[in-house]
N, C-alpha and C. Protein backbone atom coordinates (compact mmCIF):
# COMPACT_ATOMS: atom_id res chain seq x y z
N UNK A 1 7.83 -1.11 21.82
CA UNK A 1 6.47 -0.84 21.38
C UNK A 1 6.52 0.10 20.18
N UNK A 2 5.64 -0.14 19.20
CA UNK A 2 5.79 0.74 18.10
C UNK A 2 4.71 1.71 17.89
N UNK A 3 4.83 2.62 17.47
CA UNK A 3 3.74 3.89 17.32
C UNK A 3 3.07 3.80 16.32
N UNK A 4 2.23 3.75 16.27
CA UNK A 4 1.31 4.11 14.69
C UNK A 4 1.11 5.58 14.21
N UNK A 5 0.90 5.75 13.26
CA UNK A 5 0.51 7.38 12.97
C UNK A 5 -0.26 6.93 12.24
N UNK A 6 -2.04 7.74 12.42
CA UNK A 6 -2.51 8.09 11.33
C UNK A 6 -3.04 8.89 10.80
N UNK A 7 -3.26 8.48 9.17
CA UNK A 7 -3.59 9.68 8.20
C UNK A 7 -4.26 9.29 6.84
N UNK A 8 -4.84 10.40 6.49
CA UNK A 8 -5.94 10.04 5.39
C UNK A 8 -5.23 9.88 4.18
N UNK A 9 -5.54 9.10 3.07
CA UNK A 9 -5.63 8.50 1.98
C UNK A 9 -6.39 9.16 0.81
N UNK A 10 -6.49 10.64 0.19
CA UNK A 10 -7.08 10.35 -0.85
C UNK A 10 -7.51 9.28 -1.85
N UNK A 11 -8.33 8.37 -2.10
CA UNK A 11 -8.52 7.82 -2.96
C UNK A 11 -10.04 8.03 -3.79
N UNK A 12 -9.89 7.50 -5.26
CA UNK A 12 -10.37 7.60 -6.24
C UNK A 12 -11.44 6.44 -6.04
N UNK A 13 -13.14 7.02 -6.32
CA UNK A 13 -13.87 5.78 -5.85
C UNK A 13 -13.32 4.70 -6.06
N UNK A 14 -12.74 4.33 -7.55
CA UNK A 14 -12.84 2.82 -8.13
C UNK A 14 -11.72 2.08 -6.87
N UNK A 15 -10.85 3.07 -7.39
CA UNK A 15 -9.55 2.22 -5.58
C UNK A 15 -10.29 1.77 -5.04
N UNK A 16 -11.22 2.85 -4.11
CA UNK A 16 -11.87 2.48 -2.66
C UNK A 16 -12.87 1.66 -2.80
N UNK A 17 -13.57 1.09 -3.99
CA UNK A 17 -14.39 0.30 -4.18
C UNK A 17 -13.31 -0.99 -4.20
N UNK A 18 -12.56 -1.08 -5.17
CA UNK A 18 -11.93 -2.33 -5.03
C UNK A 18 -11.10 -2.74 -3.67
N UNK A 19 -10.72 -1.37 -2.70
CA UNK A 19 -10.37 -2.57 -1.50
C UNK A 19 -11.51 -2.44 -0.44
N UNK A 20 -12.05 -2.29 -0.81
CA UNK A 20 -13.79 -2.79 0.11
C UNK A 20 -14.17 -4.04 -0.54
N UNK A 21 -13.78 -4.55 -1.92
CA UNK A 21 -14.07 -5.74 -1.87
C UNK A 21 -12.74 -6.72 -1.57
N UNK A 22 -11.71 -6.41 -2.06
CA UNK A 22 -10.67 -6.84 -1.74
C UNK A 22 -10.20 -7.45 -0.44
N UNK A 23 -10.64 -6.19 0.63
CA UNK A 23 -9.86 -6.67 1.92
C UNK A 23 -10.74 -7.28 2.51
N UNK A 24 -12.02 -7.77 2.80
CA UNK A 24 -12.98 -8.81 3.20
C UNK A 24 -12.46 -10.08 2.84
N UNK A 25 -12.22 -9.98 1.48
CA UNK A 25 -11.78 -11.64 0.80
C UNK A 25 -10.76 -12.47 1.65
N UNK A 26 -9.62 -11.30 1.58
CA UNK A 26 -8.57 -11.99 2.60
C UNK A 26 -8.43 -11.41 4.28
N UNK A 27 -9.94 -11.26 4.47
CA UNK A 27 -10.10 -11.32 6.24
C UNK A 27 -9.47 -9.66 6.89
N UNK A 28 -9.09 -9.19 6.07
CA UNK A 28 -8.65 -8.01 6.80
C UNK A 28 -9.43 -6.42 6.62
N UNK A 29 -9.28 -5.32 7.70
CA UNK A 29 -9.71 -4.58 7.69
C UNK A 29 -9.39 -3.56 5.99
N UNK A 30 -9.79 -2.65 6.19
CA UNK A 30 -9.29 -1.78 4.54
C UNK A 30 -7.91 -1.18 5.07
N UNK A 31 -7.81 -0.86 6.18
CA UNK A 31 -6.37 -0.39 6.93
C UNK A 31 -4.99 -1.22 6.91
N UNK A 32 -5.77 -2.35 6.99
CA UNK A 32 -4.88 -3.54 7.29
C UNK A 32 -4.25 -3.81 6.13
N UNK A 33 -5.26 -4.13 4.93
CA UNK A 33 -4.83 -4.72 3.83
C UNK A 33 -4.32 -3.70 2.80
N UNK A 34 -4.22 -2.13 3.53
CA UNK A 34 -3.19 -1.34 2.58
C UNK A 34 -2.22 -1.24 2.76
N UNK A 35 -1.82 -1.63 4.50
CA UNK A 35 -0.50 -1.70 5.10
C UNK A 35 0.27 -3.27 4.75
N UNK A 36 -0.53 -4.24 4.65
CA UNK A 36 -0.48 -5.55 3.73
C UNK A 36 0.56 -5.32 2.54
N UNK A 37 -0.22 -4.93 1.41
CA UNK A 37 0.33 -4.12 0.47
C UNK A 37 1.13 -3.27 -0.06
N UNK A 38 1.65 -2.54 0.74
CA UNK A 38 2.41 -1.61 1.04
C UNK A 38 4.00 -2.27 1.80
N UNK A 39 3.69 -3.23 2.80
CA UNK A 39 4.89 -4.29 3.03
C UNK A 39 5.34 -5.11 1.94
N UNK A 40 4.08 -5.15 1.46
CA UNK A 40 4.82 -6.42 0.15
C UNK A 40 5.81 -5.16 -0.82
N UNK A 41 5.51 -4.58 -1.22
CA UNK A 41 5.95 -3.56 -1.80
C UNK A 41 7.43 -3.58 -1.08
N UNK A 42 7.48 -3.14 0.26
CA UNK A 42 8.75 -2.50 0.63
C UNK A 42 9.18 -3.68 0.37
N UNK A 43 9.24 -4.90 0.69
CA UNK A 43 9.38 -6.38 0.38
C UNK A 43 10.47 -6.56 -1.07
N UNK A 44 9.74 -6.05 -1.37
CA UNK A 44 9.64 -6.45 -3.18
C UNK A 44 11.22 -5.54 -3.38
N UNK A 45 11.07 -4.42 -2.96
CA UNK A 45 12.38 -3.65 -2.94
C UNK A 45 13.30 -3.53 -2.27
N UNK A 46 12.97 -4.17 -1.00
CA UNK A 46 14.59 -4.74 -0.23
C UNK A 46 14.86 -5.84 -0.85
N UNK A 47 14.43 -6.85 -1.42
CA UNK A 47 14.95 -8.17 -2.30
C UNK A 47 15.71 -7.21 -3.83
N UNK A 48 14.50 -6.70 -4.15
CA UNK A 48 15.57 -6.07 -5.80
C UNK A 48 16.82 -5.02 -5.17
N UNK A 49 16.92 -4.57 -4.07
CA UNK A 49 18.19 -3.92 -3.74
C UNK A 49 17.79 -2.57 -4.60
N UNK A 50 16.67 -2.45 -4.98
CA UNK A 50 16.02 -1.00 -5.26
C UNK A 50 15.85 -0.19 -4.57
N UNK A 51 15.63 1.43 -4.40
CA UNK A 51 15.52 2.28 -3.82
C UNK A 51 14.69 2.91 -4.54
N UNK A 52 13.73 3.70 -3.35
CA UNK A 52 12.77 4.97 -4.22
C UNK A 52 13.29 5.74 -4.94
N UNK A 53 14.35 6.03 -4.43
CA UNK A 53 15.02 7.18 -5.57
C UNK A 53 15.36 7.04 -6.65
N UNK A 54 15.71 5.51 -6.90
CA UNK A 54 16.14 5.52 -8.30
C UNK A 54 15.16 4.85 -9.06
N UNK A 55 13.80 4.36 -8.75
CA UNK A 55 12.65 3.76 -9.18
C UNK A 55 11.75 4.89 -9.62
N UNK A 56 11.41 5.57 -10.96
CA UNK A 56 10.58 6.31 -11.21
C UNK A 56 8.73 6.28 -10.79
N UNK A 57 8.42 7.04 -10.13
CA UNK A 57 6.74 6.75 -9.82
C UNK A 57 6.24 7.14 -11.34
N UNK A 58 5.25 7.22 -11.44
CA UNK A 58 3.95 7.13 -12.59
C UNK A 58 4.04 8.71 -13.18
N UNK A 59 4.40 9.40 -12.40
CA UNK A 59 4.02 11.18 -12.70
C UNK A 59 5.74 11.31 -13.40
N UNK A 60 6.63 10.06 -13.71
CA UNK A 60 8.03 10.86 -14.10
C UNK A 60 8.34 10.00 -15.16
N UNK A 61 6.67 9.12 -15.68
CA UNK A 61 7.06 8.32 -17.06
C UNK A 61 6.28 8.73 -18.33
């Protein structure tokens, strides 16, 4: 059985406006379709054999 943890999300209206329309479209809650998103992501970087560490975020470009 797996545990969930949760926790809040700062976001910026326009974000939170776009997955209020977003996650209706494809049937899922706003919870759902950030954890959606967020798999594709990890997804995306177990196929490129990437790691966070060596992938710069937005605040180190």
């Amino acid at each position: 059985m797996t545990h969930q943890t949760h926790f809040k999300i700062p976001m910026l209206p326009d974000v939170r406006d776009w997955l209020d329309r977003a996650a209706p479209r494809v049937q899922r809650s706003r919870g759902a379709h950030v954890i959606f998103l967020l798999r594709q992501e990890m997804e995306k970087e177990k196929a490129s054999g990437a790691s966070l560490q060596t992938t710069p975020d937005a605040s180190q470009q």
